[in-house]
Protein backbone atom coordinates (compact mmCIF):
# COMPACT_ATOMS: atom_id res chain seq x y z
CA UNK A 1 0.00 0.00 0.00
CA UNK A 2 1.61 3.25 -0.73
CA UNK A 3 2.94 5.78 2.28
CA UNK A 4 -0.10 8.26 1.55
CA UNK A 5 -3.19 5.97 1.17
CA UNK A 6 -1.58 4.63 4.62
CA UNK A 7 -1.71 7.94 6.06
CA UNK A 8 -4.89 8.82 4.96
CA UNK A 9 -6.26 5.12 6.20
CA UNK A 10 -4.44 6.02 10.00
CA UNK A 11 -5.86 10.10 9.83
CA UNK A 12 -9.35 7.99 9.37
CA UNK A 13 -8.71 5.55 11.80
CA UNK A 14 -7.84 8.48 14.79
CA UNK A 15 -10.75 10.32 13.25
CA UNK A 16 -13.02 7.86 14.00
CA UNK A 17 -11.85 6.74 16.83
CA UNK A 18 -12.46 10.81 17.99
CA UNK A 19 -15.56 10.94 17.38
CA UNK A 20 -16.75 7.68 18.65
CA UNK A 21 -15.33 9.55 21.89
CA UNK A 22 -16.91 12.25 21.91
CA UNK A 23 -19.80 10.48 21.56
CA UNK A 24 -19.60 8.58 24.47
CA UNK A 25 -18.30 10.80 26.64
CA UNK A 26 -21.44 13.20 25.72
CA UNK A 27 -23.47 9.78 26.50
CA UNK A 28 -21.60 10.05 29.55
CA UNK A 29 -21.81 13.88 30.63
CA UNK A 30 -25.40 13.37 30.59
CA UNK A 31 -25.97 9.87 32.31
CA UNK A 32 -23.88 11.25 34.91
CA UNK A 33 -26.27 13.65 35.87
CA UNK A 34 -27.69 10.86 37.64
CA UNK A 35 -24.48 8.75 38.88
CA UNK A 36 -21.69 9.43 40.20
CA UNK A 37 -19.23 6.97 38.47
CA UNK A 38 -19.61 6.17 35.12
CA UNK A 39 -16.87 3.61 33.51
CA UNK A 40 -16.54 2.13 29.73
CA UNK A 41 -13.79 -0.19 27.77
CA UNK A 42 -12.73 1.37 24.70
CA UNK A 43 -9.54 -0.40 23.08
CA UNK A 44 -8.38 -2.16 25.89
CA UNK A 45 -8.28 1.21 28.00
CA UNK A 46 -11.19 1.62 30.81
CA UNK A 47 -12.30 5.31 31.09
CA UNK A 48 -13.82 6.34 34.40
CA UNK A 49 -15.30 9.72 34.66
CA UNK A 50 -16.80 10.90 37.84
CA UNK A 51 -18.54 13.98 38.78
CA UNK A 52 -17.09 15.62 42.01
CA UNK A 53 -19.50 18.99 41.69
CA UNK A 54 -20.67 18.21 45.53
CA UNK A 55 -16.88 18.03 46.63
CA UNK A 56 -15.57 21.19 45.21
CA UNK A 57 -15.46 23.26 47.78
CA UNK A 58 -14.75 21.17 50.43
CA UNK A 59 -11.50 21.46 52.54
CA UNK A 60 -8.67 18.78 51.17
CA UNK A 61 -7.03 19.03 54.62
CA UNK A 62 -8.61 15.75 55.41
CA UNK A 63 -7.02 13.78 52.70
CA UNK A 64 -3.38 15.21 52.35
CA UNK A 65 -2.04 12.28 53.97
CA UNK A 66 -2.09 9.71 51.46
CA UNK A 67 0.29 12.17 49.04
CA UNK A 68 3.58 12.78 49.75
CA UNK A 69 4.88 15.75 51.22
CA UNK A 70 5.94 17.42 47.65
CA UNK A 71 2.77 16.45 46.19
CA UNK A 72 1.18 18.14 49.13
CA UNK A 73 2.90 21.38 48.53
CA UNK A 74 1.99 21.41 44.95
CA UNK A 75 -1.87 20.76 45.46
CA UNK A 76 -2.10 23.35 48.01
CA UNK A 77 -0.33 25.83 45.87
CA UNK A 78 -3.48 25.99 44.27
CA UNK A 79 -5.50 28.91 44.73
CA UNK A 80 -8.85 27.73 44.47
CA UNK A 81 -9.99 25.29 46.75
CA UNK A 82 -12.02 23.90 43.77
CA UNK A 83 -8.87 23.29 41.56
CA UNK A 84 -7.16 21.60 45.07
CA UNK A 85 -9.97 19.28 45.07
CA UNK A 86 -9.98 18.64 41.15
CA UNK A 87 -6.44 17.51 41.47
CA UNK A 88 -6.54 15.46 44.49
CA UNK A 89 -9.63 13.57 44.03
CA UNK A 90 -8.06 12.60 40.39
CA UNK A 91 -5.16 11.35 41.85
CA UNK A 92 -7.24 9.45 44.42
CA UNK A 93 -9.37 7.68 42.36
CA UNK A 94 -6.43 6.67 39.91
CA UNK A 95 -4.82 5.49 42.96
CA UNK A 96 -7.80 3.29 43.62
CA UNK A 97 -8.06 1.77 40.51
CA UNK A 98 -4.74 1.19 40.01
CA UNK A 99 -4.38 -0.75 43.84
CA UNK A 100 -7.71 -2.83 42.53
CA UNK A 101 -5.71 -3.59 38.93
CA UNK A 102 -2.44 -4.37 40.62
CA UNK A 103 -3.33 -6.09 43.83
CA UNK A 104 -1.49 -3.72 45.92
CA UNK A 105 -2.34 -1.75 48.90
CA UNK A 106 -3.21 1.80 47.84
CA UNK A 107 -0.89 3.58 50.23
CA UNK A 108 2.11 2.22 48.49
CA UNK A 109 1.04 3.35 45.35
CA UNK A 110 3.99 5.79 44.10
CA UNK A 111 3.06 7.87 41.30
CA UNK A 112 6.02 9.57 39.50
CA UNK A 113 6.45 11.89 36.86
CA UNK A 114 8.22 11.71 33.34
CA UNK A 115 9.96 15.30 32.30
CA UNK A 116 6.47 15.99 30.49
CA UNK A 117 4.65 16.34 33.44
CA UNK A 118 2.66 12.69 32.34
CA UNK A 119 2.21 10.38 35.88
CA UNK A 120 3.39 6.52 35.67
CA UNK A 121 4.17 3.94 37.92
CA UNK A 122 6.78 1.66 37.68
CA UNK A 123 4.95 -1.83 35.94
CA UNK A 124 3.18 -2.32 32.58
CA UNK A 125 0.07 -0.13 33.26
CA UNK A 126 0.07 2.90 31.57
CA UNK A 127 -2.58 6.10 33.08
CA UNK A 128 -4.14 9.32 32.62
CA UNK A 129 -5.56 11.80 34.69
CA UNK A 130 -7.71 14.66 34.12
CA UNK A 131 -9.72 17.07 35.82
CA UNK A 132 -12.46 19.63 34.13
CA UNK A 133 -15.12 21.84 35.55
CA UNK A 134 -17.54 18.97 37.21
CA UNK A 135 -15.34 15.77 36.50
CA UNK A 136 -12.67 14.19 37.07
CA UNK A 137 -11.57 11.05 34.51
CA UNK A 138 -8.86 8.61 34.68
CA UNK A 139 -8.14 6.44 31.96
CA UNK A 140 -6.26 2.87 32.46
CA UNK A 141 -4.45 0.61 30.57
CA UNK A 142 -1.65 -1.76 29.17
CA UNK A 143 -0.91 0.42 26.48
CA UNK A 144 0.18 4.58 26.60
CA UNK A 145 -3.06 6.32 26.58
CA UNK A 146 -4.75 9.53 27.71
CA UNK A 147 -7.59 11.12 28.42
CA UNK A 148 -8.27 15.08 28.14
């Protein structure tokens, strides 16, 4: 197959795959006016988005203490209490689903950083976090993937 009907056949394939997406996370946005948690499979990756509106502008004093003291520091240098709480309950529920995948206790889940700013753990499971508005999503997987 030539290099450009290749190219055009991958720019279709992530094209696709974009707006099948969008589609469900729209799907999503508004079944999760109703849940809290709302996970799919798509390509081996499981998506969980959750909608943290009632937690927003809640203190995060109360669960500091299962970050470390750097990771602290840079949640509370925040200004908002709302982004604080975006960014720790992310991290929180990607540490939970990564202790279920893995089988280990959640505490001694270390989350690093690549010199991108990207979080990974040291094993085969590739993550992403994000954080918008309402909701929070976390996206999990063998393979690299992301979610924004």
């Amino acid at each position: 197959m030539p290099a450009k009907v290749r190219q055009h056949v991958a720019d279709v394939k992530y094209h696709s795959v974009n707006i099948i997406i969008h589609a469900l996370v729209s799907k999503i946005l508004i079944y999760n006016y109703y849940t809290m948690l709302t996970k799919f499979k798509f390509l081996n990756t499981e998506i969980y988005i959750v909608n943290i509106a009632s937690k927003l502008d809640r203190p995060v004093d109360k669960y500091l203490k299962f970050f470390t003291p750097e990771r602290q520091a840079r949640i509370m240098r925040y200004k908002f209490n709302a982004d604080r709480n975006r960014t720790l309950w992310a991290e929180l529920l990607a540490r939970k689903i990564i202790s279920r995948k893995l089988n280990i206790n959640f505490n001694k889940i270390i989350i690093s950083r690549d010199d991108s700013g990207r979080p990974f753990i040291n094993n085969n499971l590739n993550f992403s976090i994000s954080h918008s508005g309402d909701y929070i999503a976390v996206s999990v997987g063998e393979n690299l993937n992301g979610v924004d």
